[in-house]
N, C-alpha and C. Protein backbone atom coordinates (compact mmCIF):
# COMPACT_ATOMS: atom_id res chain seq x y z
N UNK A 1 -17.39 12.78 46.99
CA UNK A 1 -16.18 13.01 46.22
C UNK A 1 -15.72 11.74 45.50
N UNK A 2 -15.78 10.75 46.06
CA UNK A 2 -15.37 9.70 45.63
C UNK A 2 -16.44 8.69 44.61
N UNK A 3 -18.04 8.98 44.66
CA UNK A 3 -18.40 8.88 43.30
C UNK A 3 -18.16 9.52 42.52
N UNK A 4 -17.66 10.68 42.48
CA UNK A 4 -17.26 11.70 41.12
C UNK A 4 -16.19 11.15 40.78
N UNK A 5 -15.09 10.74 41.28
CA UNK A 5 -14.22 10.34 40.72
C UNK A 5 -14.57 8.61 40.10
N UNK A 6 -15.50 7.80 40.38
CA UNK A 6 -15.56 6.92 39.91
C UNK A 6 -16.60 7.47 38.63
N UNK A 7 -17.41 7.97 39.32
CA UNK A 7 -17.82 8.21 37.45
C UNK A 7 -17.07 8.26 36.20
N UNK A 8 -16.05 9.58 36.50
CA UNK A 8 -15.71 10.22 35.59
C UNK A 8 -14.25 9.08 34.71
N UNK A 9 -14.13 8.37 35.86
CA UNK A 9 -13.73 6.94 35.54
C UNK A 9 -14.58 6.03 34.04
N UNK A 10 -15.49 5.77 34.57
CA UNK A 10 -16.46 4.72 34.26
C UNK A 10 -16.70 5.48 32.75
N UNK A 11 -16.50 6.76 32.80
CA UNK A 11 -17.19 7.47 31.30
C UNK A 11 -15.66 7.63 30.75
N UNK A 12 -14.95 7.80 31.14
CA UNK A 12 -13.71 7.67 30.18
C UNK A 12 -13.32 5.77 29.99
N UNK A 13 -13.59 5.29 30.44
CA UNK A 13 -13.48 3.90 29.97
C UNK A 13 -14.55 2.96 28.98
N UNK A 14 -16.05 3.85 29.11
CA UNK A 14 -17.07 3.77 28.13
C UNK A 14 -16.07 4.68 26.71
N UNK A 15 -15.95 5.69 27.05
CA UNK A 15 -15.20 6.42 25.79
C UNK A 15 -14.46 5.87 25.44
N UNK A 16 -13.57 5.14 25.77
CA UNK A 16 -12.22 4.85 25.32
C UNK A 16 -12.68 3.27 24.19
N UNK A 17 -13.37 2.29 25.14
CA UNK A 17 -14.47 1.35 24.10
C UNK A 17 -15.12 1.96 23.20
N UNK A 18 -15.72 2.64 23.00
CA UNK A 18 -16.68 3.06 21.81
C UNK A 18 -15.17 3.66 20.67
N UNK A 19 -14.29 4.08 21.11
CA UNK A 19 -13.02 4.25 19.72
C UNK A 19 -12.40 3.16 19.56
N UNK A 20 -12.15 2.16 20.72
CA UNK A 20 -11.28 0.97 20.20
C UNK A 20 -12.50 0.22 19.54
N UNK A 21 -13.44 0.04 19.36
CA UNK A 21 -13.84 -0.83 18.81
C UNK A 21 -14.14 -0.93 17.38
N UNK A 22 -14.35 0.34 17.02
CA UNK A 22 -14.20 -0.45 14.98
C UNK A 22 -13.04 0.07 14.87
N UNK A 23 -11.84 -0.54 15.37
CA UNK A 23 -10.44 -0.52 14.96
C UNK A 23 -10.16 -2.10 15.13
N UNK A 24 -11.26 -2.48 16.40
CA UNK A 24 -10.91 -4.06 16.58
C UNK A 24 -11.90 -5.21 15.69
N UNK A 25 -12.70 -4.20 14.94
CA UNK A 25 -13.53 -5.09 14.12
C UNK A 25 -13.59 -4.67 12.76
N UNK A 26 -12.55 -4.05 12.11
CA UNK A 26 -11.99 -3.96 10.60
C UNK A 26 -11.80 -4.99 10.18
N UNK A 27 -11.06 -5.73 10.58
CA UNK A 27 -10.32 -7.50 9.82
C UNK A 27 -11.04 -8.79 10.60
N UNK A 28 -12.55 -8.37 10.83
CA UNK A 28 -13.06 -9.13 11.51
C UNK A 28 -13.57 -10.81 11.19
N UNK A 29 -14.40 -10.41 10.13
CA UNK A 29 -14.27 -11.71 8.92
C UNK A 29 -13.62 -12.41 8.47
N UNK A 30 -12.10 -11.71 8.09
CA UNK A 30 -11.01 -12.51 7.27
C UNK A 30 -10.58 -13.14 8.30
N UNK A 31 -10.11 -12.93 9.99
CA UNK A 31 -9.43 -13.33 10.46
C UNK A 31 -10.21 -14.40 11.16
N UNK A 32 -11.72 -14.53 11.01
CA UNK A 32 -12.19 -15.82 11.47
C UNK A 32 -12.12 -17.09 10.67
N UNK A 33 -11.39 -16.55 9.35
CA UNK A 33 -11.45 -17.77 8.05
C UNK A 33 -10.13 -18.58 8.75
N UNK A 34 -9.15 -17.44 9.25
CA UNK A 34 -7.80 -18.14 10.11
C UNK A 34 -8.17 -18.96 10.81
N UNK A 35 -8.47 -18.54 11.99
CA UNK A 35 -8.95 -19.41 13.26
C UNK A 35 -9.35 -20.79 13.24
N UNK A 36 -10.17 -20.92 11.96
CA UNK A 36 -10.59 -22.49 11.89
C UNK A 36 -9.05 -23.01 11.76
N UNK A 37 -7.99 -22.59 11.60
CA UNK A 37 -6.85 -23.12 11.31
C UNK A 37 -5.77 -23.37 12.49
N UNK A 38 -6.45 -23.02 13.66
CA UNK A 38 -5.16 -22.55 14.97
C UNK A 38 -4.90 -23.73 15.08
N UNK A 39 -3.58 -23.69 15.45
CA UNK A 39 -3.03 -25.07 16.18
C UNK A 39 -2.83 -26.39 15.69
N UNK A 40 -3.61 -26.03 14.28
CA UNK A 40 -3.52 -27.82 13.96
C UNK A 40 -2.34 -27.38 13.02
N UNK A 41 -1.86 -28.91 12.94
CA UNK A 41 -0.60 -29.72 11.73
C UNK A 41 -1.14 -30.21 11.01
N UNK A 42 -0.61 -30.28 9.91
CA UNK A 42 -1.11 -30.86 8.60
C UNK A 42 -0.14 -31.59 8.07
N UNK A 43 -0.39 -33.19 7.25
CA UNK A 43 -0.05 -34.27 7.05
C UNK A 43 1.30 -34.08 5.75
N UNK A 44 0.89 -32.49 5.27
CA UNK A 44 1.86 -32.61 3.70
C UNK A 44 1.37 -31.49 3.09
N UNK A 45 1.50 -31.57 2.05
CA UNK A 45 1.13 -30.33 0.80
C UNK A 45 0.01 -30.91 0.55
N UNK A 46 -0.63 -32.44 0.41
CA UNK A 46 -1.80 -32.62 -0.47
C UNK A 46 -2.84 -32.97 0.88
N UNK A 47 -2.69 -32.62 2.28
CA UNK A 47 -3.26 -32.46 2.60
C UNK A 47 -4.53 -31.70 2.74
N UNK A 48 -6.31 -32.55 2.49
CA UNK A 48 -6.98 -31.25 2.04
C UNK A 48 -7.21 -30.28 2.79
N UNK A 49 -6.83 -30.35 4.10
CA UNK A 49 -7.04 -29.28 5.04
C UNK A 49 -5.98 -28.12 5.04
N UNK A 50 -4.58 -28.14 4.43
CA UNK A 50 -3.87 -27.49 4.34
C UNK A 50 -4.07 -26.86 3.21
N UNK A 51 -4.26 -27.54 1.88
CA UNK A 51 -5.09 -27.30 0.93
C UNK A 51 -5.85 -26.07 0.51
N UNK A 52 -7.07 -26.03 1.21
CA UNK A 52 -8.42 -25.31 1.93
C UNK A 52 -7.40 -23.44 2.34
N UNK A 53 -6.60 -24.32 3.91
CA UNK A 53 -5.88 -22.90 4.51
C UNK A 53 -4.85 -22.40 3.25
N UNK A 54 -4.07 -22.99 2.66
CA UNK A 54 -3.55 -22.12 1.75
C UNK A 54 -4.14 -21.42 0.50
N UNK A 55 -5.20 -21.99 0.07
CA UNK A 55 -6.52 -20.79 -0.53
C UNK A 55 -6.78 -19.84 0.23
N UNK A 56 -7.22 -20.01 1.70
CA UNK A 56 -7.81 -19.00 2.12
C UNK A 56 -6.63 -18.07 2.44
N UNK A 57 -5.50 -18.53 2.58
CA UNK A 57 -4.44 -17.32 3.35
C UNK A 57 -3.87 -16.74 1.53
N UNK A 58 -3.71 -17.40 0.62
CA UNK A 58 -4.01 -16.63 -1.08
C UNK A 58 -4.52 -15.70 -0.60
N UNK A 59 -5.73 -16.19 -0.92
CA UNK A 59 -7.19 -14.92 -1.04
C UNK A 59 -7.27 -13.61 -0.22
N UNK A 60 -6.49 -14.07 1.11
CA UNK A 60 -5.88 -12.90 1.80
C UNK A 60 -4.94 -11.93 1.49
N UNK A 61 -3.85 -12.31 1.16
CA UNK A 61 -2.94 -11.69 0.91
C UNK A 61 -2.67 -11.16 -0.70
N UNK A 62 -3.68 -11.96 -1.83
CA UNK A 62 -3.87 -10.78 -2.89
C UNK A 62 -4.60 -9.90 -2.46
N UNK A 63 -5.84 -10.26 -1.34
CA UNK A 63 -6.30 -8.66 -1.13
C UNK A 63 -5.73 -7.62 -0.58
N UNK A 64 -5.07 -8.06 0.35
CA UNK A 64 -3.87 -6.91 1.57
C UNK A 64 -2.93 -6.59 0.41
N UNK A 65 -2.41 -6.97 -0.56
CA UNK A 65 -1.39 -6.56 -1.35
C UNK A 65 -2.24 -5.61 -2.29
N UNK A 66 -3.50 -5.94 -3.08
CA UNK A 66 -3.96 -4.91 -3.86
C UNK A 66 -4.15 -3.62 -3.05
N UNK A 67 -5.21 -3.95 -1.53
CA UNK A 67 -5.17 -2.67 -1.01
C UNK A 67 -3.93 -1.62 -0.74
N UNK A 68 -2.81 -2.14 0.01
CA UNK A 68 -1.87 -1.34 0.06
C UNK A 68 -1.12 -0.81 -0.77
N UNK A 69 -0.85 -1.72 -1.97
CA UNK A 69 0.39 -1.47 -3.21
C UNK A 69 -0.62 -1.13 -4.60
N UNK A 70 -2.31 -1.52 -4.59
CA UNK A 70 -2.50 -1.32 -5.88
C UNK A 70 -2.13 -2.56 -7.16
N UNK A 71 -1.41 -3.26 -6.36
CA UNK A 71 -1.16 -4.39 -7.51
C UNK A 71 -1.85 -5.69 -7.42
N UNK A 72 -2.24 -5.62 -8.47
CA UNK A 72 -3.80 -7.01 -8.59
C UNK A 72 -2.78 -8.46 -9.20
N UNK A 73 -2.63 -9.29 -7.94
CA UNK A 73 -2.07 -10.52 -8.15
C UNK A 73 -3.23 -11.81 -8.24
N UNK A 74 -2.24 -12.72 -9.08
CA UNK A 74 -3.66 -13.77 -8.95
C UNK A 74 -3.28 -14.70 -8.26
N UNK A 75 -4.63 -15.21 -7.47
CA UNK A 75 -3.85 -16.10 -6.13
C UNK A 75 -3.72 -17.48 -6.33
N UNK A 76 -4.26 -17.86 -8.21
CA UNK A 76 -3.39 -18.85 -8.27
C UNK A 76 -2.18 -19.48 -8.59
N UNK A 77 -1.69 -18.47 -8.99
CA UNK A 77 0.08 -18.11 -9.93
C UNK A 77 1.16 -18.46 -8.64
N UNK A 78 0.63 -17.73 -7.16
CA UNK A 78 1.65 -18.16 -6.34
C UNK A 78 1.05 -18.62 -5.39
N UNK A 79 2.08 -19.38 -4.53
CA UNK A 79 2.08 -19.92 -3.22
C UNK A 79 1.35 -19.25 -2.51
N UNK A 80 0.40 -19.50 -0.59
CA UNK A 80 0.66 -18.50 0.28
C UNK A 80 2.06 -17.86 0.90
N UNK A 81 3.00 -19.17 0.75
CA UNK A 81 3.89 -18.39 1.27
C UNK A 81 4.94 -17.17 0.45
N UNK A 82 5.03 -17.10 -0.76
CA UNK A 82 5.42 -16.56 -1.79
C UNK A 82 4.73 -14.98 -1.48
N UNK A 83 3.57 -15.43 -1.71
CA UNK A 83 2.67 -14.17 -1.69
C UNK A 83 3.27 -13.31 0.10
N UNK A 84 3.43 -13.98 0.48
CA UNK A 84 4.32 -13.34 2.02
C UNK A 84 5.43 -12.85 1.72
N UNK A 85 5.94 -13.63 1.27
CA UNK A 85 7.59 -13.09 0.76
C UNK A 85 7.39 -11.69 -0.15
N UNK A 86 6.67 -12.12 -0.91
CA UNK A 86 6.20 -10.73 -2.09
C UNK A 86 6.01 -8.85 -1.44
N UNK A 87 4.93 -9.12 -0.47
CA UNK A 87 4.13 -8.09 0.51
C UNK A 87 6.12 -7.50 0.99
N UNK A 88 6.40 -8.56 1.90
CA UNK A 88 7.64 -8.10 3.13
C UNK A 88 8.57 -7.39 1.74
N UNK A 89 8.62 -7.61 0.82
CA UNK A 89 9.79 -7.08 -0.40
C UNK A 89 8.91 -5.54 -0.98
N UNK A 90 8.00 -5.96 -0.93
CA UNK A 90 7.35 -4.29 -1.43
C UNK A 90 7.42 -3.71 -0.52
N UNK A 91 7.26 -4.23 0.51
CA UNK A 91 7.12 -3.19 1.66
C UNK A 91 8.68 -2.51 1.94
N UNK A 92 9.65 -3.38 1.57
CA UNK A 92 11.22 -2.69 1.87
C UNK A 92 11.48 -1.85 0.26
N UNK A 93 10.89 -2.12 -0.54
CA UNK A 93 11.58 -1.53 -1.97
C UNK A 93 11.18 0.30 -2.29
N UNK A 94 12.11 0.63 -2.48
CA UNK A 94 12.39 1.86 -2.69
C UNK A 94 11.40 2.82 -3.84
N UNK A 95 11.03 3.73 -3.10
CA UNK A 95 9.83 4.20 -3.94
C UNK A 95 9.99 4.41 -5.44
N UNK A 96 11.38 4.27 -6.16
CA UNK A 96 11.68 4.36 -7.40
C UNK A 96 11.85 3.22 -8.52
N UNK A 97 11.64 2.07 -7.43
CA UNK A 97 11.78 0.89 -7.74
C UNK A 97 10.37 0.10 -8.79
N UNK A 98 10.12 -0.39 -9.63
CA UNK A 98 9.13 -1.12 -10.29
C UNK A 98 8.85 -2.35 -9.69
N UNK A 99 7.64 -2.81 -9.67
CA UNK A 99 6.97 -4.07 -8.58
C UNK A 99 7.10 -5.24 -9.62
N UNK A 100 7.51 -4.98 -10.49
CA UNK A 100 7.72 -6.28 -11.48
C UNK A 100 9.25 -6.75 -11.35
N UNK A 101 10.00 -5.98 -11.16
CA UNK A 101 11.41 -6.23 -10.19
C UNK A 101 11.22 -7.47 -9.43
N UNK A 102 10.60 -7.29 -8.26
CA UNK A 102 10.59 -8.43 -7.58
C UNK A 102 9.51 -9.63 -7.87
N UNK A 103 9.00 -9.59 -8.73
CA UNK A 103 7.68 -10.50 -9.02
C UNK A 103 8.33 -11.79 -9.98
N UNK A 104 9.47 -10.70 -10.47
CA UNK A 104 10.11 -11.50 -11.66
C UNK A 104 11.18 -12.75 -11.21
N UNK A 105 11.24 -12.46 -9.62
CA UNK A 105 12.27 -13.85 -8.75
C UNK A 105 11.56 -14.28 -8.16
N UNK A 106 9.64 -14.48 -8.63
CA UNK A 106 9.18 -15.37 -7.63
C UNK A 106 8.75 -16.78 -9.38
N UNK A 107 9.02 -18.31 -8.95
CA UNK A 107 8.56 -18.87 -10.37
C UNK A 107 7.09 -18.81 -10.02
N UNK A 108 6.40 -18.89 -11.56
CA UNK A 108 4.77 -18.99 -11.34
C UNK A 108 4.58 -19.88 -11.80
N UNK A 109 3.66 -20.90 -10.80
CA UNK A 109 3.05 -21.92 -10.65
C UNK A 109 1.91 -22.38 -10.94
N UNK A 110 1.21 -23.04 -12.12
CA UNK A 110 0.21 -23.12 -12.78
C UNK A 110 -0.88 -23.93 -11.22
């Protein structure tokens, strides 16, 4: 009796892995470009290592913004952090609202 119940264990916990797992390996790539970034401080803005991470977190977040909203930003016009601010404002603005509304209070930065 009590291997049946560990089986039937062991196969619902095989099941349950085989669905979590390409849910845990969708953003698998992008989020290893992060990682090289954990934990450290950076010296300034012209730091080249900060540099580097704020390209790569760009390049992120025009893509997460085209996928969800459809709107093709260029990631050199704004900041990473801008481009954050941008996403959190579409994401609150009202479905009647135009995305150039808020694009138009961020300045663009050659």
């Amino acid at each position: 009796m009590k291997l049946k119940w560990i089986v039937i264990i062991l196969y619902g916990i095989f099941w349950t892995g085989l669905a979590v797992s390409p849910l845990c390996a969708e953003g698998r790539g992008i989020l290893s470009q992060f990682s090289a970034y954990d934990g450290k401080s950076f010296t300034g803005f012209r730091d080249p290592e900060y540099l580097s991470y704020d390209l790569a977190l760009r390049d992120y977040l025009v893509k997460r913004i085209n996928r969800r909203f459809g709107i093709t930003l260029d990631p050199k016009t704004y900041s990473g952090f801008d481009l954050l601010e941008i996403e959190s404002l579409f994401r609150c603005k009202k479905s009647g609202e135009p995305f150039d509304l808020f694009l138009k209070m961020f300045p663009i930065s050659p």
